[in-house]
Protein backbone atom coordinates (compact mmCIF):
# COMPACT_ATOMS: atom_id res chain seq x y z
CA UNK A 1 24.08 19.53 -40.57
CA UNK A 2 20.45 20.87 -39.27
CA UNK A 3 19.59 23.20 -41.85
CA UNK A 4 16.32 24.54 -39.77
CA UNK A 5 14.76 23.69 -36.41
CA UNK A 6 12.80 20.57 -35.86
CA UNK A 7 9.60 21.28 -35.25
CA UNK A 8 9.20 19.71 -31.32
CA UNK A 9 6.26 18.46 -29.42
CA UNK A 10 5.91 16.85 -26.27
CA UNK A 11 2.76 14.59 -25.77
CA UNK A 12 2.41 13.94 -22.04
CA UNK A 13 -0.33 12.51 -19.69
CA UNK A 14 -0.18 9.86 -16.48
CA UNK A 15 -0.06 5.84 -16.77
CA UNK A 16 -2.61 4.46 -19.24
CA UNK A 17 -4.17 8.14 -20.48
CA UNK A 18 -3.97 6.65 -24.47
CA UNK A 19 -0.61 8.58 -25.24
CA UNK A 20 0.92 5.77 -27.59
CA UNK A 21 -2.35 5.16 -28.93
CA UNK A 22 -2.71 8.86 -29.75
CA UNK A 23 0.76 8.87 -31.09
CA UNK A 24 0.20 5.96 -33.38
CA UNK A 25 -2.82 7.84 -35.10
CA UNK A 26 -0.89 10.99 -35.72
CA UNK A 27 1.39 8.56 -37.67
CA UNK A 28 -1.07 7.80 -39.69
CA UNK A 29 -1.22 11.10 -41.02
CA UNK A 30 2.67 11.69 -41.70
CA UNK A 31 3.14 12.96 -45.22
CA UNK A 32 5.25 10.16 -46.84
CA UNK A 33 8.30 12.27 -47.54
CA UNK A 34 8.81 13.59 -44.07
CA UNK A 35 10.70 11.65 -41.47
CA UNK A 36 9.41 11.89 -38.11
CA UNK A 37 11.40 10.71 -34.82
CA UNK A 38 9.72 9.49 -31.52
CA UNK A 39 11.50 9.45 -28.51
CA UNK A 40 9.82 7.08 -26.05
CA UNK A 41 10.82 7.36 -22.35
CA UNK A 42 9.59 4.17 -20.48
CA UNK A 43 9.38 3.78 -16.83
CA UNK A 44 9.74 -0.14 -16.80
CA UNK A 45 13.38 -1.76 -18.10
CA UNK A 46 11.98 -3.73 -20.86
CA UNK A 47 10.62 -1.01 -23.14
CA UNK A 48 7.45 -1.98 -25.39
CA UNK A 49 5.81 0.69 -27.06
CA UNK A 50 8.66 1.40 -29.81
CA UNK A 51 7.24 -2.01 -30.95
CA UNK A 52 3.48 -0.70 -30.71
CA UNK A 53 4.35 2.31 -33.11
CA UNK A 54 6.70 0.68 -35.48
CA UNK A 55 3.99 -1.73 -37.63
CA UNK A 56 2.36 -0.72 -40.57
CA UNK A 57 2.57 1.80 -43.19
CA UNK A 58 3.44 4.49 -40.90
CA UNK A 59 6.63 2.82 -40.34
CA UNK A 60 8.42 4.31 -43.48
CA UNK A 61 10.71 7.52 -43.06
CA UNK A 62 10.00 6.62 -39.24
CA UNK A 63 12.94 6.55 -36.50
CA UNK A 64 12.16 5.51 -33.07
CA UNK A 65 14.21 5.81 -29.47
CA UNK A 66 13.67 4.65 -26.81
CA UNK A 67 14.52 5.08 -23.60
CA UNK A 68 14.12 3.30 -20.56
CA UNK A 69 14.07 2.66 -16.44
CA UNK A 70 12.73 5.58 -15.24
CA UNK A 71 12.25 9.51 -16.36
CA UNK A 72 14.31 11.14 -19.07
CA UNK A 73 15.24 14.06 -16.40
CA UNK A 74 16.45 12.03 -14.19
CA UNK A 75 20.60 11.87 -13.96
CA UNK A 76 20.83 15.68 -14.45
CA UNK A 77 18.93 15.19 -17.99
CA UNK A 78 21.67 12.91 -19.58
CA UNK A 79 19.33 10.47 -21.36
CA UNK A 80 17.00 12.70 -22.57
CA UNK A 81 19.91 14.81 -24.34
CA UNK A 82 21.97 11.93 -25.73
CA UNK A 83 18.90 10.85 -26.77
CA UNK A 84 17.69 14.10 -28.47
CA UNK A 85 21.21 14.83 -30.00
CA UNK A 86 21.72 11.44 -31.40
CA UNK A 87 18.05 11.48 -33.23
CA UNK A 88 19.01 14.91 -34.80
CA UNK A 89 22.40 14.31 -35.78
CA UNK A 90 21.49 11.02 -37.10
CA UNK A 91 17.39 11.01 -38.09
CA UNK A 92 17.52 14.83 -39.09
CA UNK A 93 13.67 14.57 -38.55
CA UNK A 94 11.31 16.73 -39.98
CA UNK A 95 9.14 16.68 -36.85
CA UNK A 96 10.24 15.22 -33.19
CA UNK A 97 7.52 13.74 -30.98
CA UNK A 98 8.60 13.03 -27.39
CA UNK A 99 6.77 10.56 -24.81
CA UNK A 100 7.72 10.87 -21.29
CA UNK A 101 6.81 8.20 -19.01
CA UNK A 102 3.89 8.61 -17.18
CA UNK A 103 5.95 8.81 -14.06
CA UNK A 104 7.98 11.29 -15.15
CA UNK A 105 8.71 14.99 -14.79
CA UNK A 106 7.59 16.85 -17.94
CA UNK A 107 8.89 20.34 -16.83
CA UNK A 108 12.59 19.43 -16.71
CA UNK A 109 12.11 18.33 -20.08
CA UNK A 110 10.33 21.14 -21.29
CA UNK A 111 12.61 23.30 -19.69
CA UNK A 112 15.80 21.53 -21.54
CA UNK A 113 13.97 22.13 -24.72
CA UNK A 114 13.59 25.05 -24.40
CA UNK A 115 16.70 26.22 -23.64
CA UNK A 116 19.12 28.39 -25.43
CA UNK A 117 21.61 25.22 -26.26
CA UNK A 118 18.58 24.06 -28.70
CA UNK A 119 17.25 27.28 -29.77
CA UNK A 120 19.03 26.90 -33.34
CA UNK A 121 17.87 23.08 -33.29
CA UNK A 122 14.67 22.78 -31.99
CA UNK A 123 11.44 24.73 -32.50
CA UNK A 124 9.29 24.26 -29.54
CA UNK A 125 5.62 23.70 -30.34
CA UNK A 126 2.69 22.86 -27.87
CA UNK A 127 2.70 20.48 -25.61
CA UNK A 128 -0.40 18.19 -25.58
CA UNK A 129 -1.24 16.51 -22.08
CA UNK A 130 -3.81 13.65 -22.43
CA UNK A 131 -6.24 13.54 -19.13
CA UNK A 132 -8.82 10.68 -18.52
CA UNK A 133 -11.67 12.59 -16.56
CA UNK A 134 -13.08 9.58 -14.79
CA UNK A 135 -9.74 9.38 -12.62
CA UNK A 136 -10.80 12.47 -10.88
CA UNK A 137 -12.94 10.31 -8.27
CA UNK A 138 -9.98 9.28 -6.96
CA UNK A 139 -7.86 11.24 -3.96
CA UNK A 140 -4.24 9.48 -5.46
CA UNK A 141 -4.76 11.03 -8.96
CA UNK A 142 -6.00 14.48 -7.51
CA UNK A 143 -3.03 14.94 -5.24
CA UNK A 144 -0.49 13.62 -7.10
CA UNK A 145 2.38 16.44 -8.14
CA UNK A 146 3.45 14.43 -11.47
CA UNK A 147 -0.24 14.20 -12.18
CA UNK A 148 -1.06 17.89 -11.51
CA UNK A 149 2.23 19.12 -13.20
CA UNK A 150 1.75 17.65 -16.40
CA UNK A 151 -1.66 19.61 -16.87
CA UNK A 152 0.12 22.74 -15.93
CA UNK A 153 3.08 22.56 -18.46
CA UNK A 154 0.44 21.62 -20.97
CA UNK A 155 -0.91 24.07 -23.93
CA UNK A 156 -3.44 21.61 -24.80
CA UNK A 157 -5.37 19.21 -22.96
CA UNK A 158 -7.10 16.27 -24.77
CA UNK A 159 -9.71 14.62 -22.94
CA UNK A 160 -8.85 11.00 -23.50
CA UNK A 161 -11.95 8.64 -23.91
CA UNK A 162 -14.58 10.95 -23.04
CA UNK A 163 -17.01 8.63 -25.06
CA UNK A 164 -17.62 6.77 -21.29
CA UNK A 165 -17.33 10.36 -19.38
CA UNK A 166 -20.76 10.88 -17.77
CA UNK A 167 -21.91 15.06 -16.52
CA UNK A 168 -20.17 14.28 -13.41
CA UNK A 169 -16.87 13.61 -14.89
CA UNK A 170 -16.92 17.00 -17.34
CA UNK A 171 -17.86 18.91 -14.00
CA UNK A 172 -15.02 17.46 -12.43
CA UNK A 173 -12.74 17.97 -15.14
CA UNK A 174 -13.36 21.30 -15.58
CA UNK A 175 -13.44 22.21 -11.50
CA UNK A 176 -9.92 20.44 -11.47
CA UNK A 177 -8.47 22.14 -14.32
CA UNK A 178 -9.90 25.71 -12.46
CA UNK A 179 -8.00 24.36 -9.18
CA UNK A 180 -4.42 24.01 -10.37
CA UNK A 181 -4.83 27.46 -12.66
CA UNK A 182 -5.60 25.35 -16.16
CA UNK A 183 -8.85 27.32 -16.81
CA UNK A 184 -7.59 28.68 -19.47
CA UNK A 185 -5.69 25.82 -21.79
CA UNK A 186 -6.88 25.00 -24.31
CA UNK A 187 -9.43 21.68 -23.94
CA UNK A 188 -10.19 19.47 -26.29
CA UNK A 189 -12.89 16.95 -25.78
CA UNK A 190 -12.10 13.36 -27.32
CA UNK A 191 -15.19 11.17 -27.91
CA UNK A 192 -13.41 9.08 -30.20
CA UNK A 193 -10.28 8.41 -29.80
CA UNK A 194 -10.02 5.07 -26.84
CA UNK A 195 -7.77 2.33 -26.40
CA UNK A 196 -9.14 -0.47 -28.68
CA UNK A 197 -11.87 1.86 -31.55
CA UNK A 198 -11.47 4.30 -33.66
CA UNK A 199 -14.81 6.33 -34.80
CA UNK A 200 -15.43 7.39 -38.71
CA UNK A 201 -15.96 11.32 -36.95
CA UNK A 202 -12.46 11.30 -35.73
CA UNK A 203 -11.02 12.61 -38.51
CA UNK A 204 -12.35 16.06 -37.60
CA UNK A 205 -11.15 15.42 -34.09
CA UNK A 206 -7.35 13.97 -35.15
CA UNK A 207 -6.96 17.51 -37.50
CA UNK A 208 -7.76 19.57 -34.49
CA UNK A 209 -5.13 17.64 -32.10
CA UNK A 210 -2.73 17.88 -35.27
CA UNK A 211 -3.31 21.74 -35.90
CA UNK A 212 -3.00 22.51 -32.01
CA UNK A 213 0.43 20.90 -32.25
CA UNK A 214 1.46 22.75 -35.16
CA UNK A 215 1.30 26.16 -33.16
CA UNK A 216 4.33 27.51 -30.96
CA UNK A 217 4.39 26.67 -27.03
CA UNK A 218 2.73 29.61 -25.14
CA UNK A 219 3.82 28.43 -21.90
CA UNK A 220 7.54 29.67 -20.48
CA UNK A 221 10.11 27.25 -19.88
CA UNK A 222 13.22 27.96 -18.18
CA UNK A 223 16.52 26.40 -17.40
CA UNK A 224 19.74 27.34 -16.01
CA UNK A 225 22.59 26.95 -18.67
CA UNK A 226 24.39 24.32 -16.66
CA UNK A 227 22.84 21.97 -13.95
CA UNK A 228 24.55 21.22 -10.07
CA UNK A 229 25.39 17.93 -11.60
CA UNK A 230 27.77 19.69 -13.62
CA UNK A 231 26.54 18.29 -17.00
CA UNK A 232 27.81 20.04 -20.14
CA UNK A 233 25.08 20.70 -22.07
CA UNK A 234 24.80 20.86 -26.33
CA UNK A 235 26.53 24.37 -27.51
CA UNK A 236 27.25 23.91 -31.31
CA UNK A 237 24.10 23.04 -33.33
CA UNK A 238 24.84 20.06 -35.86
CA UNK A 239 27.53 19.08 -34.02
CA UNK A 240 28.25 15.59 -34.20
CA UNK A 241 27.26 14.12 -30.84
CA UNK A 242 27.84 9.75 -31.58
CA UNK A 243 27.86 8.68 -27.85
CA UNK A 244 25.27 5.58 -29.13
CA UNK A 245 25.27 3.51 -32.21
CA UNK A 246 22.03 4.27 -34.10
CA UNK A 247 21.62 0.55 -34.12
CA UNK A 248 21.68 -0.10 -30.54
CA UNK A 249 18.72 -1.33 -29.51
CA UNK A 250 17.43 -2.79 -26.12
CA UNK A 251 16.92 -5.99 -27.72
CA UNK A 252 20.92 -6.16 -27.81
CA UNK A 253 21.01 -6.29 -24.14
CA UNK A 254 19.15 -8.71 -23.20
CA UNK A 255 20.43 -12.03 -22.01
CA UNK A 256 17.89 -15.15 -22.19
CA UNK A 257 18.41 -17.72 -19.20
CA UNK A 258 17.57 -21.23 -19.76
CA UNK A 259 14.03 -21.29 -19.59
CA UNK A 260 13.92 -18.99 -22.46
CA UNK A 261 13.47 -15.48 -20.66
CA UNK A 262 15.05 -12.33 -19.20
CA UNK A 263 13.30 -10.74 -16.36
CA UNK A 264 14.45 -6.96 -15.54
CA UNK A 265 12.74 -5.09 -12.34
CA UNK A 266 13.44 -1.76 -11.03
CA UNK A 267 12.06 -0.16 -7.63
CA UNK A 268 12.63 3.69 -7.13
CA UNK A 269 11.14 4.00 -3.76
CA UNK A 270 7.93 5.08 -4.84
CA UNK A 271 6.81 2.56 -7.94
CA UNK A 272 8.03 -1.11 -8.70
CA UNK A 273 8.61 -2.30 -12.60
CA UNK A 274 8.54 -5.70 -13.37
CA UNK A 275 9.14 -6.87 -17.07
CA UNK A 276 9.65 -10.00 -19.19
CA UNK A 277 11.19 -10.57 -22.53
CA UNK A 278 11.03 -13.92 -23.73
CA UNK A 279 12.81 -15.60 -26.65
CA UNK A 280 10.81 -14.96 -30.09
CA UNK A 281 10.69 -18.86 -30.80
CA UNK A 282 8.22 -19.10 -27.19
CA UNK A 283 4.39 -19.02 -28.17
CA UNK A 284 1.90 -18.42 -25.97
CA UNK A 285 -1.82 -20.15 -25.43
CA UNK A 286 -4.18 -16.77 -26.04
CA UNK A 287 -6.83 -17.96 -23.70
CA UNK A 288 -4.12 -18.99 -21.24
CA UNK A 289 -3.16 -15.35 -21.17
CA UNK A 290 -6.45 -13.84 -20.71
CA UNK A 291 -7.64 -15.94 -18.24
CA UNK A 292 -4.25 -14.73 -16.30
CA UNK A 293 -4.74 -11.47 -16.59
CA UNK A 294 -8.76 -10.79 -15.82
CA UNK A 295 -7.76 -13.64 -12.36
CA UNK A 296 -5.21 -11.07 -11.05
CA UNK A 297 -5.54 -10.30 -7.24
CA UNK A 298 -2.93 -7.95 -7.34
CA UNK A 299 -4.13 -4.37 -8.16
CA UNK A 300 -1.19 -3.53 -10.49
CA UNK A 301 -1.53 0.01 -11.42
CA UNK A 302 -0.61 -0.93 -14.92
CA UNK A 303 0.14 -4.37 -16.97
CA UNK A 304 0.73 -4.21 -20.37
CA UNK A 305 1.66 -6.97 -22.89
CA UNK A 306 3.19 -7.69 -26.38
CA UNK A 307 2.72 -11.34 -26.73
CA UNK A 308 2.85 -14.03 -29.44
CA UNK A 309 0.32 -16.22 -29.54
CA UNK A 310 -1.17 -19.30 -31.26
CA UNK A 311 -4.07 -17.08 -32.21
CA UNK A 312 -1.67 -14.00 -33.69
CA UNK A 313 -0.14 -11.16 -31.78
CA UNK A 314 -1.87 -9.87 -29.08
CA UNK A 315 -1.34 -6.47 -27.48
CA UNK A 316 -3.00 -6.18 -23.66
CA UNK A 317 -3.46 -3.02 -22.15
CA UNK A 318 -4.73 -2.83 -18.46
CA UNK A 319 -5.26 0.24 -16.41
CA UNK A 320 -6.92 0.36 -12.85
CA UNK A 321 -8.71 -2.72 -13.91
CA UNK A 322 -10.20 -2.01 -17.10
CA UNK A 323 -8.31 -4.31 -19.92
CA UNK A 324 -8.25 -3.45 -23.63
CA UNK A 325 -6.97 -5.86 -26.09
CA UNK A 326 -5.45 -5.30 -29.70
CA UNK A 327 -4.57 -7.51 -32.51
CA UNK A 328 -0.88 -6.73 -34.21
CA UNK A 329 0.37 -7.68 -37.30
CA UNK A 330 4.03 -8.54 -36.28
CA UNK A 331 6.45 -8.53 -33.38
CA UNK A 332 9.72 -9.39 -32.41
CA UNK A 333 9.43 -11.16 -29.82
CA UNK A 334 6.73 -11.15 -25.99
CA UNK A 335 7.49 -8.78 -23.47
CA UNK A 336 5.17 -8.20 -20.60
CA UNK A 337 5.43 -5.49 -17.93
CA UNK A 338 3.85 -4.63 -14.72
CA UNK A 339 3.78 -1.36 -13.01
CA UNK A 340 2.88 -0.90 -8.96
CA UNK A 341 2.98 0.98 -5.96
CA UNK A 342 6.64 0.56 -4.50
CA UNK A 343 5.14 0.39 -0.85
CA UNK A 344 1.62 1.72 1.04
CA UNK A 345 4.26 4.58 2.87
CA UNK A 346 6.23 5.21 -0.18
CA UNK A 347 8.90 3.53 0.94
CA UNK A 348 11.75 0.70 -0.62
CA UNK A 349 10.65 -2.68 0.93
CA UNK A 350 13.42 -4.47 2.06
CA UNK A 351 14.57 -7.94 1.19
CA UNK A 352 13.65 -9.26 4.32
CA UNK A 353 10.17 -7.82 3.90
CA UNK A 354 10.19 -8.85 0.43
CA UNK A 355 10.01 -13.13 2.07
CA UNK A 356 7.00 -12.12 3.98
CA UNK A 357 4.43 -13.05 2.05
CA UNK A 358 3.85 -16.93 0.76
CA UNK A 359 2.78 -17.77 -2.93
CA UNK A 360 -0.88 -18.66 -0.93
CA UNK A 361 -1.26 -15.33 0.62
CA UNK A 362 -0.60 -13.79 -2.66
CA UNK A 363 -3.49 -15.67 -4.90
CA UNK A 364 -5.78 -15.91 -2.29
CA UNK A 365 -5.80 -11.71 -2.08
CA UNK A 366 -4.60 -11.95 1.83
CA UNK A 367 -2.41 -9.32 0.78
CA UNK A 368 -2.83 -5.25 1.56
CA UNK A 369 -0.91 -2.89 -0.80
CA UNK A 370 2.69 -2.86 0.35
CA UNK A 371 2.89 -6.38 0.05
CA UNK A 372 1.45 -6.14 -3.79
CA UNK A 373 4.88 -5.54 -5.32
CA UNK A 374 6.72 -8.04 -3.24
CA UNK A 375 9.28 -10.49 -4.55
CA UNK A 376 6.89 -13.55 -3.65
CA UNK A 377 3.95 -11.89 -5.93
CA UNK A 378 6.35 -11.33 -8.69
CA UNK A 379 7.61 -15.08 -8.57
CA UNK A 380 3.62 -15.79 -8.74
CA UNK A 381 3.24 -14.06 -11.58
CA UNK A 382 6.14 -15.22 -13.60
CA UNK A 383 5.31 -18.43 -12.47
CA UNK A 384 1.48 -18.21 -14.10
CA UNK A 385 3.45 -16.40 -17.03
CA UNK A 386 5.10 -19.83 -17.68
CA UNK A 387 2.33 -21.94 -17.27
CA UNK A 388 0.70 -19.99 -20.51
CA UNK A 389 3.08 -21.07 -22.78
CA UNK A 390 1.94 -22.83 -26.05
């Protein structure tokens, strides 16, 4: 039985902002007799960050979820509740840290949080939304709703690796902010905290993020005891809610084909996911996979890797073309995952569209957007992904 609320945050921000990154440094700090829970929501099938935060010492008194193909809201805010009831029935966490997808609608959650089904559970804290400045310069990031939402619903923003901001980008940053009515959150300016380094002075900076979390949300969040869908929501706190083993894991699902993969790919009518698992005896040829991913034609809006390599683990992190790469000390097994624009009119291609395009067209960057997510560029990739194999 919960004997107090969990103390809640929500650490938002779009595709590539740093959010697991930031997460994985505030484990860092967790006293050793608290357990903290993380609730990942992925937008791809294949899920990879759980295995990001899980190494090192910060893995004791840790639980992780995660949850994947698409937003947490989504489905009248099933997943994100089973999700949430199973890791407090079954974790009873000292603190809860929730990742939404970038793709995903931050509100609705905030809203379910905050509503009086988990007022006796959960105690809602800030919510921290992570905002990379230099994406500004670009119309698709400025008029996006999910983009502009998540700043709104934040009580924090954190300036994510403002180290390579120039005056421009602080101008723009704060204009932006003034635009969408965000003048007055709270802003706090990150010079140290980036993908792949980690600055002696950001010690001062990580104790600021952490005490900004520690204080209650200031924003109001409101819900509507039950949703159109009909969905029962929680109504006894410490009830026992069991509708997943605490063992289940998406590891469990997966079903290898011969050539020692699973491939799972999702397309909601505005992005395409693309992921591979493959089996954890496959090693891959490091150079191999670099050489893969810096070639690319296609202008994935995200690629990120896991992979096991002759050269150790590598973790690859690429974002509207700038790559990071970090070493890990262990993983289960390689899982890579691309992210793209579903179609240049936001709209499902269909299968017959999908055979357009040859293998050629594809490497030789013939291509335009809508044709970037197609069936024959997928097959190139996985094709290449092959080819890198030890």
């Amino acid at each position: 039985m919960i004997i107090k609320p969990v103390n809640t945050n929500v650490i938002t921000g779009f595709l590539g902002v740093g959010k697991t990154s930031l997460i994985k440094q505030l484990l860092a700090t967790k006293p050793a007799d608290e357990t903290w829970a993380i609730l990942i929501n992925e937008f791809g099938e294949i899920g990879l960050d759980g295995q990001l935060l899980s190494q090192g010492k910060q893995a004791s008194k840790l639980v992780i979820k995660e949850v994947a193909g698409g937003c947490l809201c989504c489905a009248g805010g099933l997943p994100i509740q089973v999700a949430i009831n199973q890791l407090l029935a079954k974790a009873k966490p000292d603190r809860l840290i929730i990742e939404p997808t970038g793709l995903g609608h931050t509100d609705q959650i905030l809203k379910l949080l905050a509503s009086e089904h988990y007022q006796q559970v959960i105690r809602l804290n800030s919510c921290l939304c992570l905002v990379d400045a230099r994406k500004l310069a670009k119309p698709e990031y400025r008029s996006h709703p999910l983009f502009i939402k998540q700043l709104q619903c934040a009580d924090v923003i954190l300036a994510s690796k403002s180290v390579s901001y120039s005056p421009d980008d602080w101008i723009a940053l704060q204009d932006f902010l003034a635009q969408i009515g965000c003048a007055e959150r709270q802003l706090i300016k990150d010079e140290a905290l980036t993908e792949d380094s980690l600055s002696l002075h950001s010690n001062e900076l990580l104790a600021r993020v952490i005490h900004a979390l520690q204080r209650p949300t200031t924003i109001r969040h409101q819900r509507k005891p039950q949703s159109k869908s009909g969905l029962c929501l929680v109504t006894k706190p410490g009830a026992h809610f069991g509708v997943f083993d605490a063992e289940e894991t998406l590891t469990a699902e997966l079903t290898f084909n011969p050539l020692g993969f699973c491939k799972k790919q999702q397309d909601n009518g505005e992005y395409i996911s693309c992921g591979w698992v493959f089996e954890p005896t496959q090693v891959f040829d490091f150079d191999k996979l670099l050489a893969l991913i810096h070639g690319l034609k296609l202008q994935f809006i995200r690629l990120k890797a896991v992979m096991i390599t002759l050269d150790g683990i590598a973790c690859f992190n690429l974002i509207d073309g700038e790559l990071s790469i970090q070493e890990q000390d262990d993983a289960l097994d390689s899982r890579l995952e691309i992210i793209a624009v579903s179609d240049s009119n936001n709209t499902p291609l269909s299968p017959a569209r999908l055979s357009q395009a040859s293998l050629s067209q594809v490497h030789q960057g013939q291509v335009g957007t809508s044709i970037q997510q197609s069936q024959a560029a997928i097959e190139a990739l996985q094709t290449s992904l092959l080819s890198c194999r030890a």
